[in-house]
N, C-alpha and C. Protein backbone atom coordinates (compact mmCIF):
# COMPACT_ATOMS: atom_id res chain seq x y z
N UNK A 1 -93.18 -68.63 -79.55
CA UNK A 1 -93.40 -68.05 -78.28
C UNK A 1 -92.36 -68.52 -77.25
N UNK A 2 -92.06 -69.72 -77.61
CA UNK A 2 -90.99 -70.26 -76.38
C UNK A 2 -89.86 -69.39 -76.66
N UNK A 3 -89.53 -68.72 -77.72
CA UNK A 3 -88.19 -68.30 -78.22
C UNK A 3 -87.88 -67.29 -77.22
N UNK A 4 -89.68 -66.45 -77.72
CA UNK A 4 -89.99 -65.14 -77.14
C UNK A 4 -89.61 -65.38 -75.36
N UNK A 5 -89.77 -66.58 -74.66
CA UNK A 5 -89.80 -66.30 -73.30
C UNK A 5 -88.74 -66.78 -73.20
N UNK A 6 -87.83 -67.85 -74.15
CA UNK A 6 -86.24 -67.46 -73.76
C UNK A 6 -85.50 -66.39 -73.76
N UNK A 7 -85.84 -65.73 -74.57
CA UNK A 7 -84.96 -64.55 -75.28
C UNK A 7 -85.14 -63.43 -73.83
N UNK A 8 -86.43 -63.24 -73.27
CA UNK A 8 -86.96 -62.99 -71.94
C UNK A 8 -86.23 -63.40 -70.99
N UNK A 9 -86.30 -64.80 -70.60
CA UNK A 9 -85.25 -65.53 -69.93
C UNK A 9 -84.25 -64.68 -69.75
N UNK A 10 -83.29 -64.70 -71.06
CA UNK A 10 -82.14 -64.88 -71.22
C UNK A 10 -81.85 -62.99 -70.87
N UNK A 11 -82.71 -62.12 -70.48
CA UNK A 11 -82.88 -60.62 -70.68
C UNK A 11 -82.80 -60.33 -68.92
N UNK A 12 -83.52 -61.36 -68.49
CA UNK A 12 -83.27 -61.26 -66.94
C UNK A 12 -82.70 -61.41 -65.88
N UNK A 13 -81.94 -63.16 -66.47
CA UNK A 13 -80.54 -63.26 -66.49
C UNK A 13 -79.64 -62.43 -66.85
N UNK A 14 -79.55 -61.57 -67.52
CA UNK A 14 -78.41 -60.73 -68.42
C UNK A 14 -78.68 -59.07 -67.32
N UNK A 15 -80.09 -58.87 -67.04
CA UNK A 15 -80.19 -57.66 -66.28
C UNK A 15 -79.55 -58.33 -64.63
N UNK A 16 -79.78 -59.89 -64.11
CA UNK A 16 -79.53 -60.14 -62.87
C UNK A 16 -78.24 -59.95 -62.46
N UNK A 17 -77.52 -60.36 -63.55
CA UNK A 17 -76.05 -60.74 -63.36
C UNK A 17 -75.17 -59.18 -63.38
N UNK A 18 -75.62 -58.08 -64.15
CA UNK A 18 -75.24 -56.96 -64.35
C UNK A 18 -75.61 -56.25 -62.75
N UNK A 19 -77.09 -56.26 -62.54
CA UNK A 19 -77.20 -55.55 -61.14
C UNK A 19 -75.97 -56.27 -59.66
N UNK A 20 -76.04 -57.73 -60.06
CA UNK A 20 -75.00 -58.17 -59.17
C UNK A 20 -73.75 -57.78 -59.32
N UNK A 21 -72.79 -57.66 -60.77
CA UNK A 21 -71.69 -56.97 -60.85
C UNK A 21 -71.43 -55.74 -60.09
N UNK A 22 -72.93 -54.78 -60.37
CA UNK A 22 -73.01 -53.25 -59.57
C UNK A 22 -72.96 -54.04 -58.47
N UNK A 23 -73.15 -54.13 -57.99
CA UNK A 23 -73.35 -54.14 -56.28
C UNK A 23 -72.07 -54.56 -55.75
N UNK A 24 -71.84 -55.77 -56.77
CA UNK A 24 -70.06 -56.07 -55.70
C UNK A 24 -68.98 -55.10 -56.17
N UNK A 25 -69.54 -54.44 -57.55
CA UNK A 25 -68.59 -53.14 -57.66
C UNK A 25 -69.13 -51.86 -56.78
N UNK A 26 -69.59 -51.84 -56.12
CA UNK A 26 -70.32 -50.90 -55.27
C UNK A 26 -69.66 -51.56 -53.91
N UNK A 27 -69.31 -52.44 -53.77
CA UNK A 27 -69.63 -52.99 -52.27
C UNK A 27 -67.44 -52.98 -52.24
N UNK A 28 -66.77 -52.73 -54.06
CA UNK A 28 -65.42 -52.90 -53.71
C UNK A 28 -64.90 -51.16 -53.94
N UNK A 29 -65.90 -50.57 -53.80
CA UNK A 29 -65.63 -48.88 -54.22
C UNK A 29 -65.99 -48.94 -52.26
N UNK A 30 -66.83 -49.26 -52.04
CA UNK A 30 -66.93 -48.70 -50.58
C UNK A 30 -65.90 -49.59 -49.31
N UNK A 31 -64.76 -50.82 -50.07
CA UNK A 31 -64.03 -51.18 -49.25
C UNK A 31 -63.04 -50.33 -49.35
N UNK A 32 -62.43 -49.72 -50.66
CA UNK A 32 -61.81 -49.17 -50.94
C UNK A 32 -61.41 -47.87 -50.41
N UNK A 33 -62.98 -47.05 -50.44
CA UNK A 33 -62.89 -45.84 -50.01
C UNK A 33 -62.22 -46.03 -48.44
N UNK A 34 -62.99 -47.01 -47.86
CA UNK A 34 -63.00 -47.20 -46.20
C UNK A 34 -61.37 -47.18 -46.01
N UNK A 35 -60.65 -47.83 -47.09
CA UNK A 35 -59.21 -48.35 -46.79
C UNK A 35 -58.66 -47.24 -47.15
N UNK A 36 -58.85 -46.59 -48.29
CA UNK A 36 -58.16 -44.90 -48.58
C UNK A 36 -58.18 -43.96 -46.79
N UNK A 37 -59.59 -44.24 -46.59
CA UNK A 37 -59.56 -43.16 -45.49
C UNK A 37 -58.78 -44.01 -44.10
N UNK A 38 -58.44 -44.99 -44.04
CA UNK A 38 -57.51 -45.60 -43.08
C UNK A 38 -56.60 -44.73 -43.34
N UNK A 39 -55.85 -45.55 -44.52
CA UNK A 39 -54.31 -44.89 -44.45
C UNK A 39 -54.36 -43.63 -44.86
N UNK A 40 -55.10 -42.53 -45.05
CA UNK A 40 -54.92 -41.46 -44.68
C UNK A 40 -54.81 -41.10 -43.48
N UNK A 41 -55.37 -41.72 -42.58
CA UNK A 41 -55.77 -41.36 -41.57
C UNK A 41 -54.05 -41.52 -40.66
N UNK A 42 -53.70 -42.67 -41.14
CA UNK A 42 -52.56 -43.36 -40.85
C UNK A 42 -51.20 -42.19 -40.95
N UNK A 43 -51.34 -41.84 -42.30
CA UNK A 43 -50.30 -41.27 -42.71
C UNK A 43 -50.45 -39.74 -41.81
N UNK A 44 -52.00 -38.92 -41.71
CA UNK A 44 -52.25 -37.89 -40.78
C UNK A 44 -51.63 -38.30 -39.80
N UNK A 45 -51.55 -39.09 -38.85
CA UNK A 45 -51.45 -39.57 -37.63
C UNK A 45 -49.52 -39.57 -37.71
N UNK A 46 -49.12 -40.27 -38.53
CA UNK A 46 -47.88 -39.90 -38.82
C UNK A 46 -46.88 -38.74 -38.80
N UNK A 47 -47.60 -37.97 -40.14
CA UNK A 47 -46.82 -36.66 -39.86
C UNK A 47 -47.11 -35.89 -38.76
N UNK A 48 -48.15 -35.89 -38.17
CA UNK A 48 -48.41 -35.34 -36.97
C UNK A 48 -47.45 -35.25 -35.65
N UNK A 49 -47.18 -36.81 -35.41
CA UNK A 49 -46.49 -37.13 -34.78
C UNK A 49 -44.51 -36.77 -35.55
N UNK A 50 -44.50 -37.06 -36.34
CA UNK A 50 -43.16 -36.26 -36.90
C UNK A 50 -43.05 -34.87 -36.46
N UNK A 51 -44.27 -33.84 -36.58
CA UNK A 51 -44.31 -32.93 -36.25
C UNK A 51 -43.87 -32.05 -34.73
N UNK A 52 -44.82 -32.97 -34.33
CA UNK A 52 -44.78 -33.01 -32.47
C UNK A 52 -43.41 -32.81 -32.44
N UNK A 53 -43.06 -34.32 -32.82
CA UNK A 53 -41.02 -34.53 -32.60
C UNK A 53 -40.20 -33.35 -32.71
N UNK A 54 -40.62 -32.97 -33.72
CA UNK A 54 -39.62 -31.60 -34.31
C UNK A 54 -40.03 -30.44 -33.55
N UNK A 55 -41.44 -30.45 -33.01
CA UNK A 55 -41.21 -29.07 -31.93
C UNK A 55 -41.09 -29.31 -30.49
N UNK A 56 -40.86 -30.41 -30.32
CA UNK A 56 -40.74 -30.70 -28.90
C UNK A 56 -38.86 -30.72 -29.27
N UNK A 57 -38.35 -30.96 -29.81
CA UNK A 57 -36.87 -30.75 -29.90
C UNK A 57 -36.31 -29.36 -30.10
N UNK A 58 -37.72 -28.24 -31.07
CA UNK A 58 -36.85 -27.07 -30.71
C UNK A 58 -37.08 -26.11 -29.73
N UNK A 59 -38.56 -26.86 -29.10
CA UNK A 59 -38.41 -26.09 -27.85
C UNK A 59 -37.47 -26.50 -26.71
N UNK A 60 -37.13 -27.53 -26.55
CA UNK A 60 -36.06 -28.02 -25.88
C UNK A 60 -34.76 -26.98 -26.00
N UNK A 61 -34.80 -27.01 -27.03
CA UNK A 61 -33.67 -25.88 -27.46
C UNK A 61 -33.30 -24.63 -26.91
N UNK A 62 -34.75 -24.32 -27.49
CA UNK A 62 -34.78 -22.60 -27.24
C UNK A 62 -34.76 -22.50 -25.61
N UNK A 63 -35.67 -23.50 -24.91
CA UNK A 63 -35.53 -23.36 -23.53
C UNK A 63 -34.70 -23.86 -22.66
N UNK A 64 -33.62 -24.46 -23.34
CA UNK A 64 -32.55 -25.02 -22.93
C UNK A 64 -31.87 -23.74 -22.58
N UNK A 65 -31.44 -22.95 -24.05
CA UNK A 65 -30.98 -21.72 -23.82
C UNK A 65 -31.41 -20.71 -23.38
N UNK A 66 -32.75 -20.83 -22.69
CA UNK A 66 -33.44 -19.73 -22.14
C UNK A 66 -32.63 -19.91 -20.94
N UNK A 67 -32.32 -21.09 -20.15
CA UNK A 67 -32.28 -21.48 -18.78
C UNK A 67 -30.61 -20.85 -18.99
N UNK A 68 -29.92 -21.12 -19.86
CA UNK A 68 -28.46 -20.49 -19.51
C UNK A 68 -28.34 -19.03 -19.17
N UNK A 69 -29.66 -18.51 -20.00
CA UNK A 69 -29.67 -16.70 -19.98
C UNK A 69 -30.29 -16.71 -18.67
N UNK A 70 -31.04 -17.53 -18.08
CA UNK A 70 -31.57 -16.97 -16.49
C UNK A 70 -30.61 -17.34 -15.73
N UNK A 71 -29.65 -18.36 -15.91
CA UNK A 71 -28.27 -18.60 -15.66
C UNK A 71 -27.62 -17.46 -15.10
N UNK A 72 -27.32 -16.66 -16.12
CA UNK A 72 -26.58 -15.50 -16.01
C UNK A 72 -26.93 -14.46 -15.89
N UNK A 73 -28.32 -14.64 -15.95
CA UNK A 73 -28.90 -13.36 -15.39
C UNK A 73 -29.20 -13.27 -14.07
N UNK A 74 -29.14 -14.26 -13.25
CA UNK A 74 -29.31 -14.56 -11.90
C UNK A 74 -27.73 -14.51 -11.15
N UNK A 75 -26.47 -14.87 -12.00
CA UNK A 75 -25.29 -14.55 -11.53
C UNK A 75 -25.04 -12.94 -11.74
N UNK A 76 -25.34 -12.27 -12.85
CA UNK A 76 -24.86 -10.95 -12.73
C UNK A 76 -26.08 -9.81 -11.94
N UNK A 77 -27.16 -10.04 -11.49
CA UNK A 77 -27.90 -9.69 -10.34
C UNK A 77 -26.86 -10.13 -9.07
N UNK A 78 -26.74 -10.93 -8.78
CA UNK A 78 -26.28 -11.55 -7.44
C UNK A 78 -24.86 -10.60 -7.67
N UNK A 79 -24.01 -10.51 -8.72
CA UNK A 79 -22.72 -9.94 -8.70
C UNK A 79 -23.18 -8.12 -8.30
N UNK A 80 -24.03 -7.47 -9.22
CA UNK A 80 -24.30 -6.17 -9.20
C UNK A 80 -24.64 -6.12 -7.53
N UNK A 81 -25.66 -6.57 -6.84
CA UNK A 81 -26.11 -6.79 -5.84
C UNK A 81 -24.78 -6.73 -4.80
N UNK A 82 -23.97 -7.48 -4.67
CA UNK A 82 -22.71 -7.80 -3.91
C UNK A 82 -21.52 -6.09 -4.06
N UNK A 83 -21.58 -5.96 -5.39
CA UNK A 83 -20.99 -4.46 -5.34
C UNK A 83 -21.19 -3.21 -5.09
N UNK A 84 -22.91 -3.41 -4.88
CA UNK A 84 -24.13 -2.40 -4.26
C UNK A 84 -23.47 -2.30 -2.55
N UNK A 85 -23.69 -3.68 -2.15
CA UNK A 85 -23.24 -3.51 -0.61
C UNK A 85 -21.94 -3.49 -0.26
N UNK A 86 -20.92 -3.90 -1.11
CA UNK A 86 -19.71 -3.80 -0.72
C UNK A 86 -19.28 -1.93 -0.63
N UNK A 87 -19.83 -1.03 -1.74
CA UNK A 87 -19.89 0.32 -1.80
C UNK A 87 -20.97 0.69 -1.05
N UNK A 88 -21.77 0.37 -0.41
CA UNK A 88 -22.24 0.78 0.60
C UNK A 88 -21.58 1.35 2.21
N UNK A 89 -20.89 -0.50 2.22
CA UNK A 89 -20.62 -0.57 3.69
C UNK A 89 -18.99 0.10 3.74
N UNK A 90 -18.59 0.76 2.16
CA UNK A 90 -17.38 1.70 2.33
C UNK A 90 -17.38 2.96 2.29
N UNK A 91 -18.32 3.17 1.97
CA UNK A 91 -18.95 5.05 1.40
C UNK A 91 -19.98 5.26 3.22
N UNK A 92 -20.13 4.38 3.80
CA UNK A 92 -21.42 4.96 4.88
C UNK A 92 -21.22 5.61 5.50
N UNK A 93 -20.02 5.60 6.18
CA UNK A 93 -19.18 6.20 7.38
C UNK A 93 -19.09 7.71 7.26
N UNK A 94 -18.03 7.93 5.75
CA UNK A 94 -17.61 8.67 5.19
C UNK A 94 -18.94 10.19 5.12
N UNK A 95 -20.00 9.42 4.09
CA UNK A 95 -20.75 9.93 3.93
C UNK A 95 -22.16 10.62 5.13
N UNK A 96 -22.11 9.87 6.37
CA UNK A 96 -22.75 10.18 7.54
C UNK A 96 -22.09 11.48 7.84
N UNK A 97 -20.75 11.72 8.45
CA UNK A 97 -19.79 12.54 8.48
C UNK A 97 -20.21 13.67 7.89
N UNK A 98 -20.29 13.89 6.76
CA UNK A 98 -20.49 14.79 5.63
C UNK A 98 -21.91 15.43 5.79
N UNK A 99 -22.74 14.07 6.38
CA UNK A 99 -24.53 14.97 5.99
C UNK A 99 -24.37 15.57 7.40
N UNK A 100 -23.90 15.40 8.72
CA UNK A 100 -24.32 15.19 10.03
C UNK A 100 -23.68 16.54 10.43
N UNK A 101 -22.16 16.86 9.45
CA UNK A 101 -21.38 18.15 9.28
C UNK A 101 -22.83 19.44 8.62
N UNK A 102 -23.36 18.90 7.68
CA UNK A 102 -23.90 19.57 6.48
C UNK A 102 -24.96 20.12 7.57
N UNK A 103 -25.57 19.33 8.25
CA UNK A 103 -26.86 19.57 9.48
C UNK A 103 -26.59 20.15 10.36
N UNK A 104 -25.16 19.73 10.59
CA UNK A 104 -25.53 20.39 12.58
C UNK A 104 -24.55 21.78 12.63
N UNK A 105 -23.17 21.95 11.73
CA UNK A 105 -22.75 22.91 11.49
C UNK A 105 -23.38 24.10 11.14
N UNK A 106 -23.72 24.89 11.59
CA UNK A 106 -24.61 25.99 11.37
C UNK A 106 -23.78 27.28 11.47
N UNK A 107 -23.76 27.91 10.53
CA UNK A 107 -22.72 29.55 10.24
C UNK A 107 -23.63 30.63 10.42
N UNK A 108 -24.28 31.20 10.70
CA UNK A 108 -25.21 32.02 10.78
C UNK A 108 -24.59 33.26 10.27
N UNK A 109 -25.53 33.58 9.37
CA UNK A 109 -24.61 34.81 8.17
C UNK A 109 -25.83 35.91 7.71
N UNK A 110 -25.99 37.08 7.50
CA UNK A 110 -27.04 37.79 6.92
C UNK A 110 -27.14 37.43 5.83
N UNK A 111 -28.21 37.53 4.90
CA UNK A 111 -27.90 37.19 3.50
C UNK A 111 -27.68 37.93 2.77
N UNK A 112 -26.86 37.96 1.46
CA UNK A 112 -27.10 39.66 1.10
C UNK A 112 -28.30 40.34 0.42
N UNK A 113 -29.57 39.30 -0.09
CA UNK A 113 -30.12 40.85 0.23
C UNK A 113 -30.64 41.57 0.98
N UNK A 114 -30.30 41.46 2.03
CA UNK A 114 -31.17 41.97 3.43
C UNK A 114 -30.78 43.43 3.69
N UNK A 115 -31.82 44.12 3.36
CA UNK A 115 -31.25 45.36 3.31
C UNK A 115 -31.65 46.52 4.90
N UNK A 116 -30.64 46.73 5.63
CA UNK A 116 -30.68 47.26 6.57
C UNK A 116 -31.56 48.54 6.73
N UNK A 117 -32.38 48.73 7.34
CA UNK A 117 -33.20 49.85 7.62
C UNK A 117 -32.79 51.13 8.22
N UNK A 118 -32.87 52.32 7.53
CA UNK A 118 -32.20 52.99 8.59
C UNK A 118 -33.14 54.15 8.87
């Protein structure tokens, strides 16, 4: 009988030591996981920021060169603009002349089909 309650013994010991293995293998699966999801997290955080970098440089770009095209689109307004009034203030004179002739000159003429009554 003593054998019987070593052998017992020795069964509970053998189940104690196994449930303790689980557990600190349980307890190094859940440090593990915790540390996987760090440096994922790490490495997310990373390329992210790589990312950022690279579009904050090509918008720089593109709006770098946006600003040269409003550049020149603001000089050739201002130029068109300047040749608007320069042909203005040379054609005005000329052209007053012409409408003021066109208005007040008056020819008074029958028209032809006006057909005389007789």
């Amino acid at each position: 009988m003593t054998s019987q309650s070593q052998g017992i013994q020795q069964l509970l010991q053998a189940e104690k030591r196994a449930k303790d293995k689980l557990e600190e293998a349980k307890k190094r699966k859940g440090k593990r996981l915790k540390q996987a999801k760090e440096e994922a997290i790490a490495e997310i955080d990373h390329y992210r920021l790589q990312r950022e970098k690279e579009f904050r440089n090509k918008q720089t770009n593109v709006m770098g060169s946006q600003g040269n095209f409003s550049a020149k689109i603001e000089e050739q307004t201002t130029e068109t603009i300047r040749n608007l009034t320069s042909s203005y203030h040379k054609n005005m004179e000329s052209m007053m002349k012409k409408l003021l002739s066109t208005i007040c000159d008056i020819n008074p003429e029958v028209h032809p089909n006006f057909r005389h009554a007789v």
